[in-house]
C-alpha atoms as a PDB file:
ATOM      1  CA  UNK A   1      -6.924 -25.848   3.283  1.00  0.00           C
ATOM      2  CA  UNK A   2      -4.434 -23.267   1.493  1.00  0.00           C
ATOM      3  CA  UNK A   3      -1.191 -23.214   2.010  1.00  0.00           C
ATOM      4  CA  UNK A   4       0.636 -20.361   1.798  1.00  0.00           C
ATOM      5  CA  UNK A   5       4.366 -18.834   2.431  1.00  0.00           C
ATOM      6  CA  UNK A   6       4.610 -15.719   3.833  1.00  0.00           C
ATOM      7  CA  UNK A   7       8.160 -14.309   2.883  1.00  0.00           C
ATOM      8  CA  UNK A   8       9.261 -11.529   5.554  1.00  0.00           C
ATOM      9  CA  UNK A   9       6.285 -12.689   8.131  1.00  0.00           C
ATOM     10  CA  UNK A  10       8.208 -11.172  10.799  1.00  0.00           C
ATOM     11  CA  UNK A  11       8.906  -7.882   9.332  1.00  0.00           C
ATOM     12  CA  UNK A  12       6.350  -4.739   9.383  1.00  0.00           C
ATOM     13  CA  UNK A  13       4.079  -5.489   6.893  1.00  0.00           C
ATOM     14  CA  UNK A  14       4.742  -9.295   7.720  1.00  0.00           C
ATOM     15  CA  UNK A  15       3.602  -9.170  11.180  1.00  0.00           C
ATOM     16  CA  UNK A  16       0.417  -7.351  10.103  1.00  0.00           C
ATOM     17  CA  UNK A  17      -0.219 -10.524   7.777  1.00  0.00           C
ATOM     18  CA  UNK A  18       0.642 -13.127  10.293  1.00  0.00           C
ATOM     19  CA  UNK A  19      -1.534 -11.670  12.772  1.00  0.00           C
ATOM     20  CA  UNK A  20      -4.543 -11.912  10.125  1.00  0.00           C
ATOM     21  CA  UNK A  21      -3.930 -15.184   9.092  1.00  0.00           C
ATOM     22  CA  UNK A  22      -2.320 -17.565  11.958  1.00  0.00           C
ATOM     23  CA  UNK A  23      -5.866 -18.040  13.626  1.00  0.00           C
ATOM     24  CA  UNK A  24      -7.693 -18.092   9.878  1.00  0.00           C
ATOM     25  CA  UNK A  25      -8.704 -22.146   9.709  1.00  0.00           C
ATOM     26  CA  UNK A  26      -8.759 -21.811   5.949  1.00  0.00           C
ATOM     27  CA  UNK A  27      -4.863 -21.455   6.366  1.00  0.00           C
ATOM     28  CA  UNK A  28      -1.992 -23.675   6.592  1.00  0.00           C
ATOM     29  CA  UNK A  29       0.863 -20.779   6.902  1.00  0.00           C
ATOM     30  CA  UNK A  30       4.515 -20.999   6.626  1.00  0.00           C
ATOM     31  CA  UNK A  31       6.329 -18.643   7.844  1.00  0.00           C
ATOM     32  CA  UNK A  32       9.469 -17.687   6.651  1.00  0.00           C
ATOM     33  CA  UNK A  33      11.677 -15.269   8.341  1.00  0.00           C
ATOM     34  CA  UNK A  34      15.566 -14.268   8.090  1.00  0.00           C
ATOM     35  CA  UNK A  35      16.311 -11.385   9.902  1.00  0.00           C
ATOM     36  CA  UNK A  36      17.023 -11.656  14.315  1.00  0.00           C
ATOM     37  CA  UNK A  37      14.295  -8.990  14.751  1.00  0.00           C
ATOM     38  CA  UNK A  38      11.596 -10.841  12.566  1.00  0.00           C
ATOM     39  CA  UNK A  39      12.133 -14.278  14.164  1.00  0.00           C
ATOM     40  CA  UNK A  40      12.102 -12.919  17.827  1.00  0.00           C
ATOM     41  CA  UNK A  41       8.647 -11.225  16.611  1.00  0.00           C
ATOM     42  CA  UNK A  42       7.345 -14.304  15.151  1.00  0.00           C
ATOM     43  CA  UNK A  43       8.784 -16.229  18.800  1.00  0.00           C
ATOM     44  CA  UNK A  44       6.180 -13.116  20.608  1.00  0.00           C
ATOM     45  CA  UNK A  45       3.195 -14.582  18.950  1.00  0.00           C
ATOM     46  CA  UNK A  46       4.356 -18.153  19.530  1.00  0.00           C
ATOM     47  CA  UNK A  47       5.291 -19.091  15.954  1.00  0.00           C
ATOM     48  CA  UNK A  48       8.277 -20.751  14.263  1.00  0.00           C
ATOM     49  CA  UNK A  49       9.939 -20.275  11.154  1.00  0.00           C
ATOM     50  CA  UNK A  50       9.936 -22.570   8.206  1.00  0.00           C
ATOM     51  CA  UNK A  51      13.087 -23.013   5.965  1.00  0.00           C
ATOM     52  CA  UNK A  52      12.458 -21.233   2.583  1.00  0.00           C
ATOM     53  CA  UNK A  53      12.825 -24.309   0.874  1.00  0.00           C
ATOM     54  CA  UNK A  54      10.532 -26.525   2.581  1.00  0.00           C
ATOM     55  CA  UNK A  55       8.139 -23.533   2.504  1.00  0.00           C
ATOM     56  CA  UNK A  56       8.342 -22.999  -1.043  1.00  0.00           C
ATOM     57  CA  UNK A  57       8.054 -26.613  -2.367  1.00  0.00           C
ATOM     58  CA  UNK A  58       4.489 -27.399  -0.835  1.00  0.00           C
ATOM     59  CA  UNK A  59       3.258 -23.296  -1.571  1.00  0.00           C
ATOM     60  CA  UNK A  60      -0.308 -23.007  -3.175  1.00  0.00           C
ATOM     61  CA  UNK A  61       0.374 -19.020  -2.702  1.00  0.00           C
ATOM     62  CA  UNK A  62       3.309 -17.655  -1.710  1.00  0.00           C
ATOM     63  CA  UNK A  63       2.570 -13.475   0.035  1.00  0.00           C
ATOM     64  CA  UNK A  64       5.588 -11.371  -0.843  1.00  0.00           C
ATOM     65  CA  UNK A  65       5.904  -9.180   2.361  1.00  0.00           C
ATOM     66  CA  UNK A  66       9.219  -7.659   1.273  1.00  0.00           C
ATOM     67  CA  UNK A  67      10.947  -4.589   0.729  1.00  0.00           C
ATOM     68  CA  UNK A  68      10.732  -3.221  -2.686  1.00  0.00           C
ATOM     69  CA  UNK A  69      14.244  -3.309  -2.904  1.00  0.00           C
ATOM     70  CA  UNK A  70      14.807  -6.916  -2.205  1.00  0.00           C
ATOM     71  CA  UNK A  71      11.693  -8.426  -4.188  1.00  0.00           C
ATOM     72  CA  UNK A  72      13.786  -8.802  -7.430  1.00  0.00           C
ATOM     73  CA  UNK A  73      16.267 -11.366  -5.619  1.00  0.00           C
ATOM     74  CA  UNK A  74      14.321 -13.142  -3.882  1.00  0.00           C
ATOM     75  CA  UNK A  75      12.074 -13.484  -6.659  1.00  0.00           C
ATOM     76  CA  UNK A  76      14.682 -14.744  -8.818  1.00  0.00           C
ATOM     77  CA  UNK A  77      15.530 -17.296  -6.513  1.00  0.00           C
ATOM     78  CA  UNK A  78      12.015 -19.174  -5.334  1.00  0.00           C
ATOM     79  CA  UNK A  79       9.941 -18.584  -8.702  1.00  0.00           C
ATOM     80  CA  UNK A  80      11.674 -21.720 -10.823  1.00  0.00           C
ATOM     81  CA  UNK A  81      10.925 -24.077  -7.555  1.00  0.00           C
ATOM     82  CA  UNK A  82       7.056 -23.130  -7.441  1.00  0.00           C
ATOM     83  CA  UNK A  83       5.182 -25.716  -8.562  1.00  0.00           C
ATOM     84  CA  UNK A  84       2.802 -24.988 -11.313  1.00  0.00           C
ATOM     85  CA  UNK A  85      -0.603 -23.151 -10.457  1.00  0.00           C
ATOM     86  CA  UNK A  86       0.924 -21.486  -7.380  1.00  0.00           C
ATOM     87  CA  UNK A  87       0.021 -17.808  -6.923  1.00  0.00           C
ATOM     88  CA  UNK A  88       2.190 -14.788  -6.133  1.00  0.00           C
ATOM     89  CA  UNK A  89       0.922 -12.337  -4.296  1.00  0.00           C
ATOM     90  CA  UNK A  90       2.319  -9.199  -4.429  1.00  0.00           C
ATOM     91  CA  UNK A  91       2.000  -6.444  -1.803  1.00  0.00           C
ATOM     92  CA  UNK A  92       3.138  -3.111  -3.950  1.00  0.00           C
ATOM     93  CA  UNK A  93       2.753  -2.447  -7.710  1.00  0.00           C
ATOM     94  CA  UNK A  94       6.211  -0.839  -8.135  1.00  0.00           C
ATOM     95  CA  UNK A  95       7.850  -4.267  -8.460  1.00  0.00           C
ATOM     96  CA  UNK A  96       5.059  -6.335 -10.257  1.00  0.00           C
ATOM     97  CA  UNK A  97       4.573  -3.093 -12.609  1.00  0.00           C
ATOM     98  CA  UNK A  98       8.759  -2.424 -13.084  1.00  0.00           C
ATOM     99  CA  UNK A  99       9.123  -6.265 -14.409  1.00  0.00           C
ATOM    100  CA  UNK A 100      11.314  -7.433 -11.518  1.00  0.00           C
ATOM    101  CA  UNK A 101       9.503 -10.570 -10.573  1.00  0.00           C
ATOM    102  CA  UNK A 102      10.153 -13.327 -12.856  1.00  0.00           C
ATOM    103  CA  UNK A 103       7.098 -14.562 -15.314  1.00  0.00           C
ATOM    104  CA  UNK A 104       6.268 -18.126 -15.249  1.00  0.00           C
ATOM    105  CA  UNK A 105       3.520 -18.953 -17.669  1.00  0.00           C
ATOM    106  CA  UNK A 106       2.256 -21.240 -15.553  1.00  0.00           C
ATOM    107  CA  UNK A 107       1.910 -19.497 -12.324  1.00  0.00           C
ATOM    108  CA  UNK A 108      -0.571 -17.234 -11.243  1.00  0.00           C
ATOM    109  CA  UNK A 109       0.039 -13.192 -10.587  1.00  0.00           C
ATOM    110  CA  UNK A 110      -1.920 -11.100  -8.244  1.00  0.00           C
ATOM    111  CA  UNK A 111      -1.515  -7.913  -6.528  1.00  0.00           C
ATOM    112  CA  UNK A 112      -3.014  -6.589  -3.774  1.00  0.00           C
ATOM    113  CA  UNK A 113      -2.547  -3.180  -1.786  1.00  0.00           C
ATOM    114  CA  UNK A 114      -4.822  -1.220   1.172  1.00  0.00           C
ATOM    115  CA  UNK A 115      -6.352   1.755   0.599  1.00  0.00           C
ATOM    116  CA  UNK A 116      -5.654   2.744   4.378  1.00  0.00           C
ATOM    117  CA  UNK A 117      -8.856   4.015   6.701  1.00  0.00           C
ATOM    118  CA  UNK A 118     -10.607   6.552   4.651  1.00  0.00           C
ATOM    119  CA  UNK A 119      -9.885  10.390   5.786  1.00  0.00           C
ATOM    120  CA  UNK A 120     -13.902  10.644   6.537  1.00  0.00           C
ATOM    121  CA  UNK A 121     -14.899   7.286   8.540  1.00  0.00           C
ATOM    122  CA  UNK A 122     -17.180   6.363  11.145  1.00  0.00           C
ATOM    123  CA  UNK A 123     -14.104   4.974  13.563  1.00  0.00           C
ATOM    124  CA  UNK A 124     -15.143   5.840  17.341  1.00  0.00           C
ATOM    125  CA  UNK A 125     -12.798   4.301  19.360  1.00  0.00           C
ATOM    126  CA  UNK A 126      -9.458   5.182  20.019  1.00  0.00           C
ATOM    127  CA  UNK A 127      -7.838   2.020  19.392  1.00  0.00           C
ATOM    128  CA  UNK A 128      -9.851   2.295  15.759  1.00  0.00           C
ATOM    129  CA  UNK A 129      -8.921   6.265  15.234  1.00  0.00           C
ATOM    130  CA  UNK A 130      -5.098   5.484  15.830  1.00  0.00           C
ATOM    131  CA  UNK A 131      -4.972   2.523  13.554  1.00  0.00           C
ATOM    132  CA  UNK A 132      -3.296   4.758  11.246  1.00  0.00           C
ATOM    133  CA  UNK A 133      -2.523   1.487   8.221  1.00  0.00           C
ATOM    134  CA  UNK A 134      -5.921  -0.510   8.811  1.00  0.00           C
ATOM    135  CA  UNK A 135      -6.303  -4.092   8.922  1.00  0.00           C
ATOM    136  CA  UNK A 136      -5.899  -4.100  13.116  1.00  0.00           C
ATOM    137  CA  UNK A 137      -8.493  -2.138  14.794  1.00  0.00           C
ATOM    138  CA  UNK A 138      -9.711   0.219  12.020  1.00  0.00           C
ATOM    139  CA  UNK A 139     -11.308  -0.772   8.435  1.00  0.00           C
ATOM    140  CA  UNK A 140     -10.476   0.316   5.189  1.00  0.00           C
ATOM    141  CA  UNK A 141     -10.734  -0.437   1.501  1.00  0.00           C
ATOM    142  CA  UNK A 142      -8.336  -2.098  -0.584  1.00  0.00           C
ATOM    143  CA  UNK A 143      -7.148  -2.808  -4.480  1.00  0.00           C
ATOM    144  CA  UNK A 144      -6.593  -5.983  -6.418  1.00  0.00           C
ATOM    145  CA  UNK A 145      -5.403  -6.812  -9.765  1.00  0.00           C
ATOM    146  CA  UNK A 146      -4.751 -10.341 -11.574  1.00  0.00           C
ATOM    147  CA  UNK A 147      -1.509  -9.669 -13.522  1.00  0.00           C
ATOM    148  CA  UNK A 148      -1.405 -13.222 -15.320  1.00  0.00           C
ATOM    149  CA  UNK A 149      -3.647 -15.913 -14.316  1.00  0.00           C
ATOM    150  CA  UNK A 150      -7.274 -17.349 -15.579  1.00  0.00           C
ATOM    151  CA  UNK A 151      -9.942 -15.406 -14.119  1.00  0.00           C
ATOM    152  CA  UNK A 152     -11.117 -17.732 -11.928  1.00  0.00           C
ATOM    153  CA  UNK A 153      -7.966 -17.056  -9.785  1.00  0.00           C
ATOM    154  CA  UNK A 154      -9.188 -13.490  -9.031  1.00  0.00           C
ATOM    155  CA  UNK A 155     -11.410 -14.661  -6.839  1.00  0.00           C
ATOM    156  CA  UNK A 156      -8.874 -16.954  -4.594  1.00  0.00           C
ATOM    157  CA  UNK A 157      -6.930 -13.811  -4.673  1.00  0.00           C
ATOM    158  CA  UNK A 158      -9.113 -11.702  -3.553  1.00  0.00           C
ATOM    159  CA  UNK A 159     -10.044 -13.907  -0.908  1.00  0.00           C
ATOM    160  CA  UNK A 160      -6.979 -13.744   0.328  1.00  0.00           C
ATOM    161  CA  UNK A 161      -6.104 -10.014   0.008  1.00  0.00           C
ATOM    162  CA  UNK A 162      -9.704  -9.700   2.441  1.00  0.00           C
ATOM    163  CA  UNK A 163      -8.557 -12.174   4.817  1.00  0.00           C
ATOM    164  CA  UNK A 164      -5.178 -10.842   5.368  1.00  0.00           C
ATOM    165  CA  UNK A 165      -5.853  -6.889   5.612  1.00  0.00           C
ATOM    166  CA  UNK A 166      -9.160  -7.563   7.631  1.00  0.00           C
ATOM    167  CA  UNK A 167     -11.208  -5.577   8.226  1.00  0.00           C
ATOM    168  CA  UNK A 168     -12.221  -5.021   4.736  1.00  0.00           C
ATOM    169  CA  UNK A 169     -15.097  -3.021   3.423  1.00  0.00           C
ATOM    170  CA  UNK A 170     -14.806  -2.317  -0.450  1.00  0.00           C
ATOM    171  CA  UNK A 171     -12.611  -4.471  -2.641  1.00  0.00           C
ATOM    172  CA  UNK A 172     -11.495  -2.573  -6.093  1.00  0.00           C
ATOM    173  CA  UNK A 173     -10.987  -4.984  -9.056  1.00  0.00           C
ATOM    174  CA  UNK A 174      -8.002  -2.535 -11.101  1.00  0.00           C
ATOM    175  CA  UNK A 175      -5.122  -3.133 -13.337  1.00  0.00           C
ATOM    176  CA  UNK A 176      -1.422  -3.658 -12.603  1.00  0.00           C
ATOM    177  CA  UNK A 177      -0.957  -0.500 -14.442  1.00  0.00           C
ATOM    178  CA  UNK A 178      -3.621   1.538 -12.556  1.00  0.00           C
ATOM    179  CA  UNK A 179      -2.130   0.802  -9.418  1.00  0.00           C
ATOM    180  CA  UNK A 180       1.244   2.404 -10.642  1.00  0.00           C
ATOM    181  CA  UNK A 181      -0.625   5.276 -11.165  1.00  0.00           C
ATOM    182  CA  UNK A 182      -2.014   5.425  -7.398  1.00  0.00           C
ATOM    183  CA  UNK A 183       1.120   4.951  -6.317  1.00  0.00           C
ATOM    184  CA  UNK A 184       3.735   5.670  -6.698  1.00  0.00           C
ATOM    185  CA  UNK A 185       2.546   8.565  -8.881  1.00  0.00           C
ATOM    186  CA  UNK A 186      -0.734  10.134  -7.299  1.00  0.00           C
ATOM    187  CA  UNK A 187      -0.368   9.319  -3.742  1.00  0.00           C
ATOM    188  CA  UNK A 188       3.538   9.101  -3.350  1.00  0.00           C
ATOM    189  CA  UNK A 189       5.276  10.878  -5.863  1.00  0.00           C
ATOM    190  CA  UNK A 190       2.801  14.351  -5.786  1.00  0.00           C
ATOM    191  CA  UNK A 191       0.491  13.554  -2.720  1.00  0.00           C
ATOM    192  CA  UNK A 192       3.122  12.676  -0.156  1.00  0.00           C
ATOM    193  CA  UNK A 193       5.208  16.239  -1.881  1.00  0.00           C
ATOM    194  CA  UNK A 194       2.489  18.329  -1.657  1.00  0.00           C
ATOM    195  CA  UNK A 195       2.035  17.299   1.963  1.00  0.00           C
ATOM    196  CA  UNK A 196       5.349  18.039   3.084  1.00  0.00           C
ATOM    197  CA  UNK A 197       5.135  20.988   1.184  1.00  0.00           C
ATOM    198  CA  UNK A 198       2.152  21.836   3.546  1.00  0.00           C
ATOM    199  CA  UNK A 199       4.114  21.025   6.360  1.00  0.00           C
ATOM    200  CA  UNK A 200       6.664  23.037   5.390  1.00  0.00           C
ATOM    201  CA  UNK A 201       4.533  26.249   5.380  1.00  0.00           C
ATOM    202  CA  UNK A 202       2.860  25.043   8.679  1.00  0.00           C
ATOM    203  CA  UNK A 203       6.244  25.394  10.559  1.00  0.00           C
ATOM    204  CA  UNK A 204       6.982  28.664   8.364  1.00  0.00           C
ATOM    205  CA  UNK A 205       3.393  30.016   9.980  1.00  0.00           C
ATOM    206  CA  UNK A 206       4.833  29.175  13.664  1.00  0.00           C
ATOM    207  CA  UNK A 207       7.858  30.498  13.301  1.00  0.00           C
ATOM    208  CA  UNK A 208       6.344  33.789  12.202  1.00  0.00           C
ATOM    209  CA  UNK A 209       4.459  33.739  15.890  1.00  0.00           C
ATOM    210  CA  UNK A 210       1.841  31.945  15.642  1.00  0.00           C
ATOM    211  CA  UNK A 211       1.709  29.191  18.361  1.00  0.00           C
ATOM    212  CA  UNK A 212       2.164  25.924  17.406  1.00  0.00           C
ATOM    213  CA  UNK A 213      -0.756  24.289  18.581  1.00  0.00           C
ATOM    214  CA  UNK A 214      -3.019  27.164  17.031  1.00  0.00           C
ATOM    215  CA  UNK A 215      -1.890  26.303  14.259  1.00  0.00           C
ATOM    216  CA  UNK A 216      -2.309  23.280  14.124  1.00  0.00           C
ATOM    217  CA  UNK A 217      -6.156  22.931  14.760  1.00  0.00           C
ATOM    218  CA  UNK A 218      -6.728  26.010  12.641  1.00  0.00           C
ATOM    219  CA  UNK A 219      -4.820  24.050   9.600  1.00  0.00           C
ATOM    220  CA  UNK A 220      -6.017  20.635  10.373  1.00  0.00           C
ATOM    221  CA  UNK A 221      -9.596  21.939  10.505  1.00  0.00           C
ATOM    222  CA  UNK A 222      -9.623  23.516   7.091  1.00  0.00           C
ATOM    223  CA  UNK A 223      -7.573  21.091   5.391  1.00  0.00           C
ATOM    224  CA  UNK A 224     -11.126  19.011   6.310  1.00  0.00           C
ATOM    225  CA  UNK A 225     -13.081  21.463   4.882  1.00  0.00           C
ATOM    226  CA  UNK A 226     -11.459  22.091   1.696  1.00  0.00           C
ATOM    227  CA  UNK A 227     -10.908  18.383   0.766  1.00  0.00           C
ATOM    228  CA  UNK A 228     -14.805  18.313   1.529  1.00  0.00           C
ATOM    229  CA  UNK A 229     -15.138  21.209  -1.243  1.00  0.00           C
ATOM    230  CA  UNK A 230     -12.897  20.144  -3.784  1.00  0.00           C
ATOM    231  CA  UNK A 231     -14.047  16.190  -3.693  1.00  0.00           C
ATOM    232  CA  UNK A 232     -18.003  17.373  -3.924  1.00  0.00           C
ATOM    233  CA  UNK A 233     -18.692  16.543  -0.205  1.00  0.00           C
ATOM    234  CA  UNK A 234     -19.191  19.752   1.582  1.00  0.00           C
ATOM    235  CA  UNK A 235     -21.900  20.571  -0.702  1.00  0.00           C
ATOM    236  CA  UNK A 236     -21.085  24.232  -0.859  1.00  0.00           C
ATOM    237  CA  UNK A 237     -18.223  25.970  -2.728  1.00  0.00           C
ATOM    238  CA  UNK A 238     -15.308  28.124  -1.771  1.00  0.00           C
ATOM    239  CA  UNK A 239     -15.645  31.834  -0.748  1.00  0.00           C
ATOM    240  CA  UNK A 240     -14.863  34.319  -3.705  1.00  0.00           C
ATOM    241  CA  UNK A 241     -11.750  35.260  -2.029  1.00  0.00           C
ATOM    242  CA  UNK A 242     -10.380  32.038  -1.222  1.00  0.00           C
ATOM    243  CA  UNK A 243     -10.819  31.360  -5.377  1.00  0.00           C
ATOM    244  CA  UNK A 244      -9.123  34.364  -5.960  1.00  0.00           C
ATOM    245  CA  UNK A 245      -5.910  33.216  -3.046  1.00  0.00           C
ATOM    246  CA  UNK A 246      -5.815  29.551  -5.064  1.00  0.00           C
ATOM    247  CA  UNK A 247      -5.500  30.910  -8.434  1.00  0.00           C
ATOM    248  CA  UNK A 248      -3.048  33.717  -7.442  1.00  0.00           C
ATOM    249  CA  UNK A 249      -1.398  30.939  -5.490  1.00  0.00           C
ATOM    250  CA  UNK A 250      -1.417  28.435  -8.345  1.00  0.00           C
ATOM    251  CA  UNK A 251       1.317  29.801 -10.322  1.00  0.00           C
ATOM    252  CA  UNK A 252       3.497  30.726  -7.711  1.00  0.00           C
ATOM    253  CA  UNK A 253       3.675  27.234  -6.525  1.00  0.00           C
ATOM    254  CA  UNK A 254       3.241  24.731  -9.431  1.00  0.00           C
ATOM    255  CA  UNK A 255       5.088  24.852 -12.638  1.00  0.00           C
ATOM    256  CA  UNK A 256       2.417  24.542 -15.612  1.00  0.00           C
ATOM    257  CA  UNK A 257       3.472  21.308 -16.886  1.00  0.00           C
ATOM    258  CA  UNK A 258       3.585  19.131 -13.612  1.00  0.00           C
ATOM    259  CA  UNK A 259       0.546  17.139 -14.752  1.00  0.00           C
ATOM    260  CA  UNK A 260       2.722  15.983 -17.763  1.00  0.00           C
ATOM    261  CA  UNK A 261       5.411  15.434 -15.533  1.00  0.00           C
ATOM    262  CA  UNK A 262       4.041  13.486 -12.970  1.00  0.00           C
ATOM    263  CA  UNK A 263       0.992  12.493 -13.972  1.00  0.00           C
ATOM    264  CA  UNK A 264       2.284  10.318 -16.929  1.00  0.00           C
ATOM    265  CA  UNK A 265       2.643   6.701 -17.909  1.00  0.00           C
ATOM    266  CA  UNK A 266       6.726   7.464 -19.175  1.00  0.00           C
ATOM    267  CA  UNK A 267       7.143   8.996 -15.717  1.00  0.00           C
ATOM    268  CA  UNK A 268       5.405   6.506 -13.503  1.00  0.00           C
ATOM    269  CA  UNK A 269       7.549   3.689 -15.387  1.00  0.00           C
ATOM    270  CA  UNK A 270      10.956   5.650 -14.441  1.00  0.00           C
ATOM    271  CA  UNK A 271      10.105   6.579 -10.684  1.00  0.00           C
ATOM    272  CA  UNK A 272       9.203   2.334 -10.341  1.00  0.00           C
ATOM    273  CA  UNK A 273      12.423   1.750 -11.416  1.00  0.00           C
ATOM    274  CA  UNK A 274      14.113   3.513  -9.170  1.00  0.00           C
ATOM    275  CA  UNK A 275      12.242   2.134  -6.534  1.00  0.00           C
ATOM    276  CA  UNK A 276      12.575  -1.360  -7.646  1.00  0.00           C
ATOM    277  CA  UNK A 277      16.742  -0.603  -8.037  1.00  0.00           C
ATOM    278  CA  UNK A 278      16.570  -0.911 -11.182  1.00  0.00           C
ATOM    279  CA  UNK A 279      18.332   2.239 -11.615  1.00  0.00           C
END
């Protein structure tokens, strides 16, 4: 039986994890909780804490369910007391990519991170369709990389990743690096922009009369449609007049060089940085 420390188990991402993994009979978990909020949550489920210390000493993998922000500390104070061949499981690129987490040579690095239900899925009930993160009701895919480890520890890791964001379908076997490059840059840094953007022009439409709701399904519904077109799915193109809107459109909205902006390895190391606190 594994053991493992779960570091913030009470907290959002924690509780997700705990719920995954309490029942799991290939688990011994310790769960390690500081905050009133995150205990009382734990208390809910009918789990105790374990002191840090205790939890840490006896760790075969040790799940870091923290804030970006805080991963750097905390790191800095449990990663000399692991004992050697523990793993460290990381839950978000930024900090494993940034270099805030401590090396050891002899410990093991992994990081793991859902993918979120796909946008086109086969969910049919409503508990599934309003599992909005996955890994409760609703399944999804997720990402895995060994940052420093042999490769035999991939597999442990991955093991683990599936167990704790069940239900899994696809596992994706990709580099600390690549994951920087989902995110924060493609899916935070322009995705999340662009969609706000969209938002933005969604409220513009109803304050120019049109009525909310309207426009709502009328946005929502192509939004489908076009992400079908552009990703090869639809299996038809656009309209000659909506080509001729996009590319009119294009350089009104985007400045030429935002692929070299964004889109770039110099970039993606300076926006984990600041997310990590570095700067």
């Amino acid at each position: 039986m594994l053991k493992i420390t779960l570091l913030g188990a009470g907290g959002k991402m924690g509780c997700r994890i705990t719920d995954n993994l309490k029942n799991n009979p290939d688990y011994h978990v310790d769960y390690v909780e500081i905050s009133e909020t995150g205990i009382a949550n734990l208390k809910a489920r009918g789990l105790t804490t374990t002191p840090q210390d205790i939890a840490i000493a006896r760790a075969d993998a040790v799940i870091l369910a923290l804030p970006d922000r805080l991963i750097g500390k905390v790191t800095q104070e449990i990663i000399p007391l692991l004992k050697a061949g523990t793993m460290v499981i990381g839950l978000d690129p930024a900090a494993s990519y940034a270099g805030v987490i401590p090396l050891r040579n002899d410990l093991v690095y992994f990081v793991t991170h859902p993918c979120h239900p796909p946008m086109f899925n086969d969910e049919v009930t409503p508990e599934a369709r309003a599992d909005w993160f996955g890994g409760v009701h609703a399944k999804h895919h997720i990402v895995c990389a060994l940052h420093q480890g042999p490769d035999s520890s991939y597999v442990v890791g991955e093991k683990i990743s599936r167990d704790m964001f069940a239900p899994v379908m696809k596992s994706f076997r990709i580099t600390v690096e690549q994951m920087a490059i989902l995110e924060p840059a493609l899916v935070e840094t322009f995705s999340a922009t662009v969609i706000m953007a969209i938002h933005e022009a969604f409220l513009e439409a109803v304050k120019m009369g049109v009525p909310e709701e309207a426009a709502w399904e009328f946005l929502s519904g192509h939004a489908r449609i076009e992400f079908g077109i552009i990703f090869g799915f639809a299996g038809f193109p656009f309209s000659d007049g909506a080509k001729l809107a996009i590319a009119k459109a294009q350089e009104k909205i985007f400045k030429p060089d935002w692929k070299e902006r964004i889109m770039n390895m110099e970039a993606i190391k300076h926006s984990v940085r600041e997310i990590t606190g570095q700067i």
